[in-house]
C-alpha atoms as a PDB file:
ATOM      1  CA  UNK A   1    -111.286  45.175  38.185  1.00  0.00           C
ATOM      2  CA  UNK A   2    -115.160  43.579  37.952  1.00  0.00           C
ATOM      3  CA  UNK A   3    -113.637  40.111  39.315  1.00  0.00           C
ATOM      4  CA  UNK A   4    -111.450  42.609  42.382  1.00  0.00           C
ATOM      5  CA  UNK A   5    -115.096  43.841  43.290  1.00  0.00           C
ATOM      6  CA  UNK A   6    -116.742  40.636  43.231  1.00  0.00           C
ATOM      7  CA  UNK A   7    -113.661  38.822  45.555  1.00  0.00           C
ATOM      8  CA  UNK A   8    -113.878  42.081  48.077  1.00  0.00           C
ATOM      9  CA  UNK A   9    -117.939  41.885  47.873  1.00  0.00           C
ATOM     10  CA  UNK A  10    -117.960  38.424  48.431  1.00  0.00           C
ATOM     11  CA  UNK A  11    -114.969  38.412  51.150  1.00  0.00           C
ATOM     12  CA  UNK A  12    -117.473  41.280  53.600  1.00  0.00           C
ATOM     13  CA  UNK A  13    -120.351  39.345  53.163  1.00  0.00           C
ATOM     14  CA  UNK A  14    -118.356  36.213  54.260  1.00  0.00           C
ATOM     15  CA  UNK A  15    -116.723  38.561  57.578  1.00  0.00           C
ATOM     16  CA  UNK A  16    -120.241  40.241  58.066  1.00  0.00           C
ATOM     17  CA  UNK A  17    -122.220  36.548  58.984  1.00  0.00           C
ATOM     18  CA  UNK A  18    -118.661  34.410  60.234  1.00  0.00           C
ATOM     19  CA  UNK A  19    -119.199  32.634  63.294  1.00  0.00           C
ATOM     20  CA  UNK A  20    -123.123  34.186  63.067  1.00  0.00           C
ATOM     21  CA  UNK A  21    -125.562  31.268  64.583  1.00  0.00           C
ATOM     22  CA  UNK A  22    -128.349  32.476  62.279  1.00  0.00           C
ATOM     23  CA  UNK A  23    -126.279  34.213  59.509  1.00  0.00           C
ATOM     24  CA  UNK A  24    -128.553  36.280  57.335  1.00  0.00           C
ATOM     25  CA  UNK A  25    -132.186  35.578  59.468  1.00  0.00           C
ATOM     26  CA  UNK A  26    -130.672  39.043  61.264  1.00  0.00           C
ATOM     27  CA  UNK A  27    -131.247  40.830  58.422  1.00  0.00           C
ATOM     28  CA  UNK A  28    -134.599  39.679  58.545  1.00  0.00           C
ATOM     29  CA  UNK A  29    -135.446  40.258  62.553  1.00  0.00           C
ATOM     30  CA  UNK A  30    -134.041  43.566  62.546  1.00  0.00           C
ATOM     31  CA  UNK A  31    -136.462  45.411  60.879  1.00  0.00           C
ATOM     32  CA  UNK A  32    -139.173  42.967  62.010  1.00  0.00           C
ATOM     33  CA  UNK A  33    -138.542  44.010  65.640  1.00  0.00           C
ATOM     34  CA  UNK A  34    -138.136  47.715  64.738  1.00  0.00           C
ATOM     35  CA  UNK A  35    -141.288  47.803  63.135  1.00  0.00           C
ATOM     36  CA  UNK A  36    -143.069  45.800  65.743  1.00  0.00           C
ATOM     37  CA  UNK A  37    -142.461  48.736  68.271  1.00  0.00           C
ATOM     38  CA  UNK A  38    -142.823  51.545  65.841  1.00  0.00           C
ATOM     39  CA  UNK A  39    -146.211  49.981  65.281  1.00  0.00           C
ATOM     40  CA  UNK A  40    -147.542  49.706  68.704  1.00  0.00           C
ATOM     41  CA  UNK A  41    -146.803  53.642  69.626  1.00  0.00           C
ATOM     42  CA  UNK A  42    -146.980  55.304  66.887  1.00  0.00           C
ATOM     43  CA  UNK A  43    -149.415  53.041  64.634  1.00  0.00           C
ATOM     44  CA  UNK A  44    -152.264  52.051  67.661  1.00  0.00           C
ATOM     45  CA  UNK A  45    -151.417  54.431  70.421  1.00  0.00           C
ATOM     46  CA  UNK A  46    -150.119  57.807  68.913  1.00  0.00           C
ATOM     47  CA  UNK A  47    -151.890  57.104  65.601  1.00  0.00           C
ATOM     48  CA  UNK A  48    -149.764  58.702  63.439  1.00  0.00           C
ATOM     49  CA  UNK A  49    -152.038  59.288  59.826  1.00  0.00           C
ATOM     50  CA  UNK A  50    -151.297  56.962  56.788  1.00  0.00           C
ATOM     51  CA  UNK A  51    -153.263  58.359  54.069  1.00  0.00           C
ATOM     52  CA  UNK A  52    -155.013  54.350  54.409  1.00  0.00           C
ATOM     53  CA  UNK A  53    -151.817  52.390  54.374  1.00  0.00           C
ATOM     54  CA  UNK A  54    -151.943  50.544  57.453  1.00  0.00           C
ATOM     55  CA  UNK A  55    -149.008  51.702  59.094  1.00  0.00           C
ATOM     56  CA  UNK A  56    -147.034  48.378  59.325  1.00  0.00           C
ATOM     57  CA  UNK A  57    -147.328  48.371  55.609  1.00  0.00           C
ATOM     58  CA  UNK A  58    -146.365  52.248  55.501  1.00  0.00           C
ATOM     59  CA  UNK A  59    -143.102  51.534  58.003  1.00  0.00           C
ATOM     60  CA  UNK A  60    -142.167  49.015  56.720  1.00  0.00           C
ATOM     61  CA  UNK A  61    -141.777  50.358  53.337  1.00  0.00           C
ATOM     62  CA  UNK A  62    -140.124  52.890  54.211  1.00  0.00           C
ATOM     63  CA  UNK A  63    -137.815  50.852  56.510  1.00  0.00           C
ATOM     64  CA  UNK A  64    -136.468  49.040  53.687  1.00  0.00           C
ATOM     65  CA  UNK A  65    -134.345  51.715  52.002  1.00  0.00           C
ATOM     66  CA  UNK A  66    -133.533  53.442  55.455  1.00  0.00           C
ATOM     67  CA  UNK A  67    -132.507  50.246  56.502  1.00  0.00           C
ATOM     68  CA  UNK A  68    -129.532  49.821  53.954  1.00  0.00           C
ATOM     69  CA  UNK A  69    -128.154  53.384  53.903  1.00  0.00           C
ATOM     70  CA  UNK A  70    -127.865  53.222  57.951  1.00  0.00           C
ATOM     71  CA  UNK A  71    -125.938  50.005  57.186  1.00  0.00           C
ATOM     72  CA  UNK A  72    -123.968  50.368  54.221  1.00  0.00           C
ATOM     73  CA  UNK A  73    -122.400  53.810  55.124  1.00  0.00           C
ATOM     74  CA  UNK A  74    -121.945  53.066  58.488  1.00  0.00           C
ATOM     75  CA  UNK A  75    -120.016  49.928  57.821  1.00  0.00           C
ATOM     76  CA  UNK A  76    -118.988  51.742  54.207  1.00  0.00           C
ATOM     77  CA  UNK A  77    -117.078  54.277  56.011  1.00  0.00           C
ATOM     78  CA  UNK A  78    -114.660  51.672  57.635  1.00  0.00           C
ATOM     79  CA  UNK A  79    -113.769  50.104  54.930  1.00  0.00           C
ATOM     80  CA  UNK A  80    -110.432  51.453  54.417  1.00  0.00           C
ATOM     81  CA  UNK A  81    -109.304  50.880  57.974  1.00  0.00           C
ATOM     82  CA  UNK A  82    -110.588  47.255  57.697  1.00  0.00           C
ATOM     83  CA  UNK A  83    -108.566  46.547  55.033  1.00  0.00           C
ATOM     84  CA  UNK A  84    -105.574  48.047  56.407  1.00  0.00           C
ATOM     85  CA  UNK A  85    -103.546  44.936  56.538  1.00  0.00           C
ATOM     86  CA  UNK A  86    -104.036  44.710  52.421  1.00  0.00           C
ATOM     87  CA  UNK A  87    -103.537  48.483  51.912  1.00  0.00           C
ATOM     88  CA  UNK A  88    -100.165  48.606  52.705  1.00  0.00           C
ATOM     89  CA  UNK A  89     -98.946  44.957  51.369  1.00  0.00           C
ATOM     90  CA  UNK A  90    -100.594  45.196  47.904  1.00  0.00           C
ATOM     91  CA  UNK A  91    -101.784  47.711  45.315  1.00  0.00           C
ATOM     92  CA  UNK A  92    -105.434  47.708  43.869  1.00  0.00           C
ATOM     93  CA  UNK A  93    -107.921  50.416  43.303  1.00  0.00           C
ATOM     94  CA  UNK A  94    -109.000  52.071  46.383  1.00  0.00           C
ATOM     95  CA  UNK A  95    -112.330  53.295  45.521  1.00  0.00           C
ATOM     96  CA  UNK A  96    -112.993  49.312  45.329  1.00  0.00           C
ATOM     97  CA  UNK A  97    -113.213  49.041  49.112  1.00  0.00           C
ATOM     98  CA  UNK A  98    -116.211  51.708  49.942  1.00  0.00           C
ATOM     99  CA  UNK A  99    -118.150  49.924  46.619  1.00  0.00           C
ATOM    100  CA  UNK A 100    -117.573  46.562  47.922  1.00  0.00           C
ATOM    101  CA  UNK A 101    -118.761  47.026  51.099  1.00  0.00           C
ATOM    102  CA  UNK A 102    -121.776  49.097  50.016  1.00  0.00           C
ATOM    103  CA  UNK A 103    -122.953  46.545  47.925  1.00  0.00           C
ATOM    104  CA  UNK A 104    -122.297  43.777  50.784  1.00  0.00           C
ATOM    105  CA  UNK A 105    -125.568  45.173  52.314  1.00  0.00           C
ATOM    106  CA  UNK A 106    -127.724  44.559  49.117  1.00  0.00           C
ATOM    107  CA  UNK A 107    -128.128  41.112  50.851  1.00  0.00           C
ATOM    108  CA  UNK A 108    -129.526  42.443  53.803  1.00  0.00           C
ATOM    109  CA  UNK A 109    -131.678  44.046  51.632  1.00  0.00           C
ATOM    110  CA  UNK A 110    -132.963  41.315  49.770  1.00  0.00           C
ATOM    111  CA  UNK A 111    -133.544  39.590  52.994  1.00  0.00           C
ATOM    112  CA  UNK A 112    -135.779  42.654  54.007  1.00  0.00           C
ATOM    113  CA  UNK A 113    -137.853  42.926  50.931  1.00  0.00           C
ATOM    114  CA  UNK A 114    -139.217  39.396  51.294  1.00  0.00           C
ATOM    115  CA  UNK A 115    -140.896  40.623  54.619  1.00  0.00           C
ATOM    116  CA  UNK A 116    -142.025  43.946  52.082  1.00  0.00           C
ATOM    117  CA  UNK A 117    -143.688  41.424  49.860  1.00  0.00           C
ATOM    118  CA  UNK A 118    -145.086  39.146  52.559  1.00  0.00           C
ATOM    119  CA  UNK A 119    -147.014  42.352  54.013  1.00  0.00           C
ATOM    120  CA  UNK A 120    -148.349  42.933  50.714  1.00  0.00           C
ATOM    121  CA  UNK A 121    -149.795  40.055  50.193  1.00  0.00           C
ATOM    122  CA  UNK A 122    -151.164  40.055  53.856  1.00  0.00           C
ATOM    123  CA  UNK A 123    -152.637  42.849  53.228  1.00  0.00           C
ATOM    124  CA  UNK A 124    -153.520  42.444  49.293  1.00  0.00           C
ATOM    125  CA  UNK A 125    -151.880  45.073  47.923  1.00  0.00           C
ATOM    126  CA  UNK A 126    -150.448  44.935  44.853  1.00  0.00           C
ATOM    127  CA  UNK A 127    -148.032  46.886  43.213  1.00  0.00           C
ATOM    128  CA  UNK A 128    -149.430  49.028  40.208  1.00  0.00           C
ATOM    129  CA  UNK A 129    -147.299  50.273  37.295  1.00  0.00           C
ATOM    130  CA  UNK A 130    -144.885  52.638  39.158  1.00  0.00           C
ATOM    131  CA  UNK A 131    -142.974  49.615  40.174  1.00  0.00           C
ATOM    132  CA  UNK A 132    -141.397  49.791  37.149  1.00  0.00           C
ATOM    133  CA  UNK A 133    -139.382  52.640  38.568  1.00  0.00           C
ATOM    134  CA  UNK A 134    -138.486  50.940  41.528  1.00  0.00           C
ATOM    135  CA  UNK A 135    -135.108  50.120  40.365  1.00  0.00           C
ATOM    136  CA  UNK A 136    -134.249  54.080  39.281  1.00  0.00           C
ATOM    137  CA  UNK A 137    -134.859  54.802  43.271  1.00  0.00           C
ATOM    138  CA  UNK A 138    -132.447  51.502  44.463  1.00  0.00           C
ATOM    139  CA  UNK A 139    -130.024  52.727  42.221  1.00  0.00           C
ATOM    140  CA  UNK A 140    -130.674  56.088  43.918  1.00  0.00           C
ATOM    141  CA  UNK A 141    -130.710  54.412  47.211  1.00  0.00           C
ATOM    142  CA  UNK A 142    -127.023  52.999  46.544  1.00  0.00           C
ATOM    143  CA  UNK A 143    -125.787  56.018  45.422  1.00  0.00           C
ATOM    144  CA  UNK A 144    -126.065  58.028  48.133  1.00  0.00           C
ATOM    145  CA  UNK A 145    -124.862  55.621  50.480  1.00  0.00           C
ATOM    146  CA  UNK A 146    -121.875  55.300  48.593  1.00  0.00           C
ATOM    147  CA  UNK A 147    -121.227  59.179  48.608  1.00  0.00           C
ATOM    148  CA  UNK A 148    -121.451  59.049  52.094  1.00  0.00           C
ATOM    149  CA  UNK A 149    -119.487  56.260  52.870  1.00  0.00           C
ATOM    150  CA  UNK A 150    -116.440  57.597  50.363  1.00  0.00           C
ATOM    151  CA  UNK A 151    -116.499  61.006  52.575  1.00  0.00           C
ATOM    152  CA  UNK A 152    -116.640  59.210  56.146  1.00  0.00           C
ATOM    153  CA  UNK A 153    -114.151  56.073  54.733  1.00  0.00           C
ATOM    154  CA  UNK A 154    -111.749  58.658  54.824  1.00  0.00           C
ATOM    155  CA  UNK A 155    -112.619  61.111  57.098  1.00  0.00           C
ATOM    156  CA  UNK A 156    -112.807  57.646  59.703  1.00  0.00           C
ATOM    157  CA  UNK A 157    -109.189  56.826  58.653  1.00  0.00           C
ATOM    158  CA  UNK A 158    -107.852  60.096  59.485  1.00  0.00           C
ATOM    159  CA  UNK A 159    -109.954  60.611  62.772  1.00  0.00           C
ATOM    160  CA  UNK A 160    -110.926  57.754  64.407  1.00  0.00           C
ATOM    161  CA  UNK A 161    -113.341  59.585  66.938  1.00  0.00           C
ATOM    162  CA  UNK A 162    -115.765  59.477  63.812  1.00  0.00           C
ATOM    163  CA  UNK A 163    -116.634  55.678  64.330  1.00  0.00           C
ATOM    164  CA  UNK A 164    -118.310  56.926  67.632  1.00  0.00           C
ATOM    165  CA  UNK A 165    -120.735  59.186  65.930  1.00  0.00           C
ATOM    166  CA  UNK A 166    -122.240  57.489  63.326  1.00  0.00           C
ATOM    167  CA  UNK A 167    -124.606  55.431  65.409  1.00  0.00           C
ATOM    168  CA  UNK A 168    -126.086  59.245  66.177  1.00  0.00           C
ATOM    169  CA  UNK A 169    -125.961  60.030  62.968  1.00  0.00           C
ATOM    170  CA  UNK A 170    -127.723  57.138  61.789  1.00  0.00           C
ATOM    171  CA  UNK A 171    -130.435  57.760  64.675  1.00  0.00           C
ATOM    172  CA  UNK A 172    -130.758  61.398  63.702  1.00  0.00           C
ATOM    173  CA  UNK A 173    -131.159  60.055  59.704  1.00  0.00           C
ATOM    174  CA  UNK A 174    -134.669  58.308  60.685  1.00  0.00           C
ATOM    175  CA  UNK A 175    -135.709  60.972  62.662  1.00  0.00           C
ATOM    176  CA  UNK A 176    -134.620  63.258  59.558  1.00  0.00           C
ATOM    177  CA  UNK A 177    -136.352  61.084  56.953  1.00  0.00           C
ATOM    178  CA  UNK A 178    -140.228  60.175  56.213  1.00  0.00           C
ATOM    179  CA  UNK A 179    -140.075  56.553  57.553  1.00  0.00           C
ATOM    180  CA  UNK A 180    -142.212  56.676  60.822  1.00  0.00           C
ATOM    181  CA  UNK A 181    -144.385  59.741  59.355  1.00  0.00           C
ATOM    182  CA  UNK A 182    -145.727  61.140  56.135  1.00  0.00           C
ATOM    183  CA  UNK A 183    -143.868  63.853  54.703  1.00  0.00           C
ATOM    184  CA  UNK A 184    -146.982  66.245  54.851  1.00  0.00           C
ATOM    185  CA  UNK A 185    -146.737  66.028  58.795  1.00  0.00           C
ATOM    186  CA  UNK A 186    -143.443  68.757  58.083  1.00  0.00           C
ATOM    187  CA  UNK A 187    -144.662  72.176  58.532  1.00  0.00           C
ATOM    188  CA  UNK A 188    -145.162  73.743  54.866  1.00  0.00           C
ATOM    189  CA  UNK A 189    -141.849  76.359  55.345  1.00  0.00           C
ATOM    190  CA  UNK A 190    -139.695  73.951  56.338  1.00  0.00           C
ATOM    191  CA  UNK A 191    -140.607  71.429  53.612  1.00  0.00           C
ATOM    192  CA  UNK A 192    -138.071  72.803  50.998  1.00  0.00           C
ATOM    193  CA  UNK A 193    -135.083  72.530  53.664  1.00  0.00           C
ATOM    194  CA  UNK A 194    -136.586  69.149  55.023  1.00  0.00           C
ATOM    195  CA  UNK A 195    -136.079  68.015  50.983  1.00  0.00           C
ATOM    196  CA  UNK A 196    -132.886  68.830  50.924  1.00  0.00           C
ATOM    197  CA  UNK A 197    -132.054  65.409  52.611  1.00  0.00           C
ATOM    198  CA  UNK A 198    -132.116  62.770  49.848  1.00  0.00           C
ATOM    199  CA  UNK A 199    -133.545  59.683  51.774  1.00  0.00           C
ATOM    200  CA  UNK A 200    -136.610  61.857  51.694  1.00  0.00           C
ATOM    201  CA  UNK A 201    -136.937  61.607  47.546  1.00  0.00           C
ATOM    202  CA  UNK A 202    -135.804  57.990  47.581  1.00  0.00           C
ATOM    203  CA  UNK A 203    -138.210  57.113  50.598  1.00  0.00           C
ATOM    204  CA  UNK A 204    -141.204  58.562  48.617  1.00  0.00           C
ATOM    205  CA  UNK A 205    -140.125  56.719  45.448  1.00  0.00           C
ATOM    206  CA  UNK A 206    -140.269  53.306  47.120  1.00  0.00           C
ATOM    207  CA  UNK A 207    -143.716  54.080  48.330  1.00  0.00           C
ATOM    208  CA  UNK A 208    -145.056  54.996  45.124  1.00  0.00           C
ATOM    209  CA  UNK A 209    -143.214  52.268  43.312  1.00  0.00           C
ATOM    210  CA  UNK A 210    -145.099  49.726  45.589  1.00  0.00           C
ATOM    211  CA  UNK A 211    -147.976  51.307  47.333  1.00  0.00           C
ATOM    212  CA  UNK A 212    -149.564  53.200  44.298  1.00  0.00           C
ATOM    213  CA  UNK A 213    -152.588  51.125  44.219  1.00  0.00           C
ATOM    214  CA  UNK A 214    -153.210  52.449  48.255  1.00  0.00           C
ATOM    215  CA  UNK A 215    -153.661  56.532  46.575  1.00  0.00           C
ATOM    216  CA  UNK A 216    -149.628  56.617  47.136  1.00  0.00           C
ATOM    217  CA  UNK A 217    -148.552  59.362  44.907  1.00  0.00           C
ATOM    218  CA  UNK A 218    -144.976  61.084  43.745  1.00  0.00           C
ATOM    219  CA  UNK A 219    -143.470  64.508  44.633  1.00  0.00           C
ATOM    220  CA  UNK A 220    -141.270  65.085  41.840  1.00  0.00           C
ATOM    221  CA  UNK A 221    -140.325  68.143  42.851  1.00  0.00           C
ATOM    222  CA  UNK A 222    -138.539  65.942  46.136  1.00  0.00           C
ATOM    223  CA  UNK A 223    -137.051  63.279  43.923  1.00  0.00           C
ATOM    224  CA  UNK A 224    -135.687  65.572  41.257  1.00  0.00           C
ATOM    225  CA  UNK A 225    -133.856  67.449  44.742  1.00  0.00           C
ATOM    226  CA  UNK A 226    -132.402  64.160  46.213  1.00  0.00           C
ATOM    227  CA  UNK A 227    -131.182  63.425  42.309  1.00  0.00           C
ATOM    228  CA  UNK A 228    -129.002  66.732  42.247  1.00  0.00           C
ATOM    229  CA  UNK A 229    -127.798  66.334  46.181  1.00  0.00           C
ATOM    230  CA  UNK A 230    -126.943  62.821  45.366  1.00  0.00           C
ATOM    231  CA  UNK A 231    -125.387  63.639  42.182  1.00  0.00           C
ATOM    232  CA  UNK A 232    -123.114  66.930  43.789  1.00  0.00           C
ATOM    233  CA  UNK A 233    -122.034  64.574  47.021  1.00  0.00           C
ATOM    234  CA  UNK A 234    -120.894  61.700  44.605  1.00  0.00           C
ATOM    235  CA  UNK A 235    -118.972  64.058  42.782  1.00  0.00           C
ATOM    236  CA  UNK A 236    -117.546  65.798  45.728  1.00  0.00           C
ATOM    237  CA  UNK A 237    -116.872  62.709  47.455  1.00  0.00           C
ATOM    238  CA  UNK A 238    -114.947  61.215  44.682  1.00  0.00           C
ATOM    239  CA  UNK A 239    -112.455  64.623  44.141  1.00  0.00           C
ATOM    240  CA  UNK A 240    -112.007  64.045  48.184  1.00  0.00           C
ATOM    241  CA  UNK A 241    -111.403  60.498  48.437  1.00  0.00           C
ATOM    242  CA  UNK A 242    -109.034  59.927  45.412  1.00  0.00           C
ATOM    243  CA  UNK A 243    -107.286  63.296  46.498  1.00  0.00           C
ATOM    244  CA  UNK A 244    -106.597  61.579  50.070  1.00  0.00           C
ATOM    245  CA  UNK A 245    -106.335  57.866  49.730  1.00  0.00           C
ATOM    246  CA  UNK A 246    -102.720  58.282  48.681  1.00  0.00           C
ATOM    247  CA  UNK A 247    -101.559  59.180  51.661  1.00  0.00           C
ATOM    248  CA  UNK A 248    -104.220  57.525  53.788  1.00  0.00           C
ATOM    249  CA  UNK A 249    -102.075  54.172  54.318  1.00  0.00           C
ATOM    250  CA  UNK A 250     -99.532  55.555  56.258  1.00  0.00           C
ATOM    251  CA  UNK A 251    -102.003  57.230  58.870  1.00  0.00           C
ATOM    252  CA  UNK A 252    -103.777  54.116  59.266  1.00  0.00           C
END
């Protein structure tokens, strides 16, 4: 089964940069461009308050783990129908399609957190002892996309009007999540609802993990929130996948 997930990883990643003139350098302007603009308004013209981080540094951060949920459970959620062909000609473990293609995007990821560490050292920060936690809030980070994806994999199977509104739900996740603003901008009786979303938690650990030496510090309260909502739609979206996949193959 390990050797099934490494073939299916390997095969997306190949599919995801085929025929691609710069292959993985997207990865890299992506998020470079994004932050670019966010920069310009919100950074020098609306001036949107950092706590000190200068807010390319602050963004970009935060861009990182935003950045590979939008991804992985966007493309996550058609893995089943991209894999249709195989589905009905040969039997494997289904739950290996959302996993693979969730952990295709770790690439991307990689490719994102070089431009992370180039900022820091631009800017000479250096990561303090939280960063020992950072890989607790990737594993996080992975986790969630992964619940999400297993819901929409088959929800997009059955329904293929879903495809068309994940790029709004993606927007609506960034607008939803502290990447372009500190969470203390949210009005004080709306921040125990605005917690409920888990990106917030995970978001706020990658700061602290590498922005601790800037007077970054951690709500545990948020992260100890996004563990139990991660934790309940895992659970839930395993009982719903493996409770539908059996019959998925004849409806796509």
């Amino acid at each position: 089964m390990r050797w099934l997930l490494i073939i299916l990883t390997l095969r997306d990643i190949r599919v995801r940069y085929k025929q691609s003139a710069i292959g993985v350098v997207w990865a890299l302007l992506q998020p470079l461009l994004t932050v670019a603009i966010f920069t310009l308004i919100l950074g020098r013209i609306v001036k949107i308050p950092t706590q000190n981080v200068p807010y390319v540094l602050f963004c970009t951060v935060a861009l990182l783990p935003w950045q590979y949920f939008q991804q992985a459970f966007t493309q996550g959620s058609a893995s089943l129908v991209m894999l249709s062909g195989m589905l009905s000609k040969i039997y494997f473990p289904r739950l290996m399609a959302p996993i693979a293609n969730v952990l295709t995007h770790l690439v991307d990821f990689s490719v994102t957190f070089i431009l992370v560490l180039a900022l820091m050292v631009w800017f000479k920060v250096a990561p303090g002892w939280p960063v020992m936690f950072l890989p607790f809030f990737m594993m996080l980070m992975v986790l969630f996309a992964l619940s999400i994806a297993l819901w929409l994999s088959i929800l997009n199977a059955l329904y293929r009007d879903v495809q068309y509104a994940l790029p709004f739900m993606a927007q609506i996740s960034l607008y939803l999540s502290p990447v372009l603003y500190p969470v203390n901008m949210v009005p004080e009786g709306y921040q125990w609802l605005y917690k409920l979303n888990p990106l917030v938690g995970i978001i706020e650990g990658f700061r602290w993990c590498l922005l601790s030496k800037l007077n970054i510090t951690l709500d545990v309260g948020a992260v100890l929130i996004s563990v139990l909502v991660i934790l309940m739609c895992l659970a839930g979206g395993l009982v719903f996948f493996n409770s539908r996949v059996k019959t998925i193959v004849d409806r796509i």
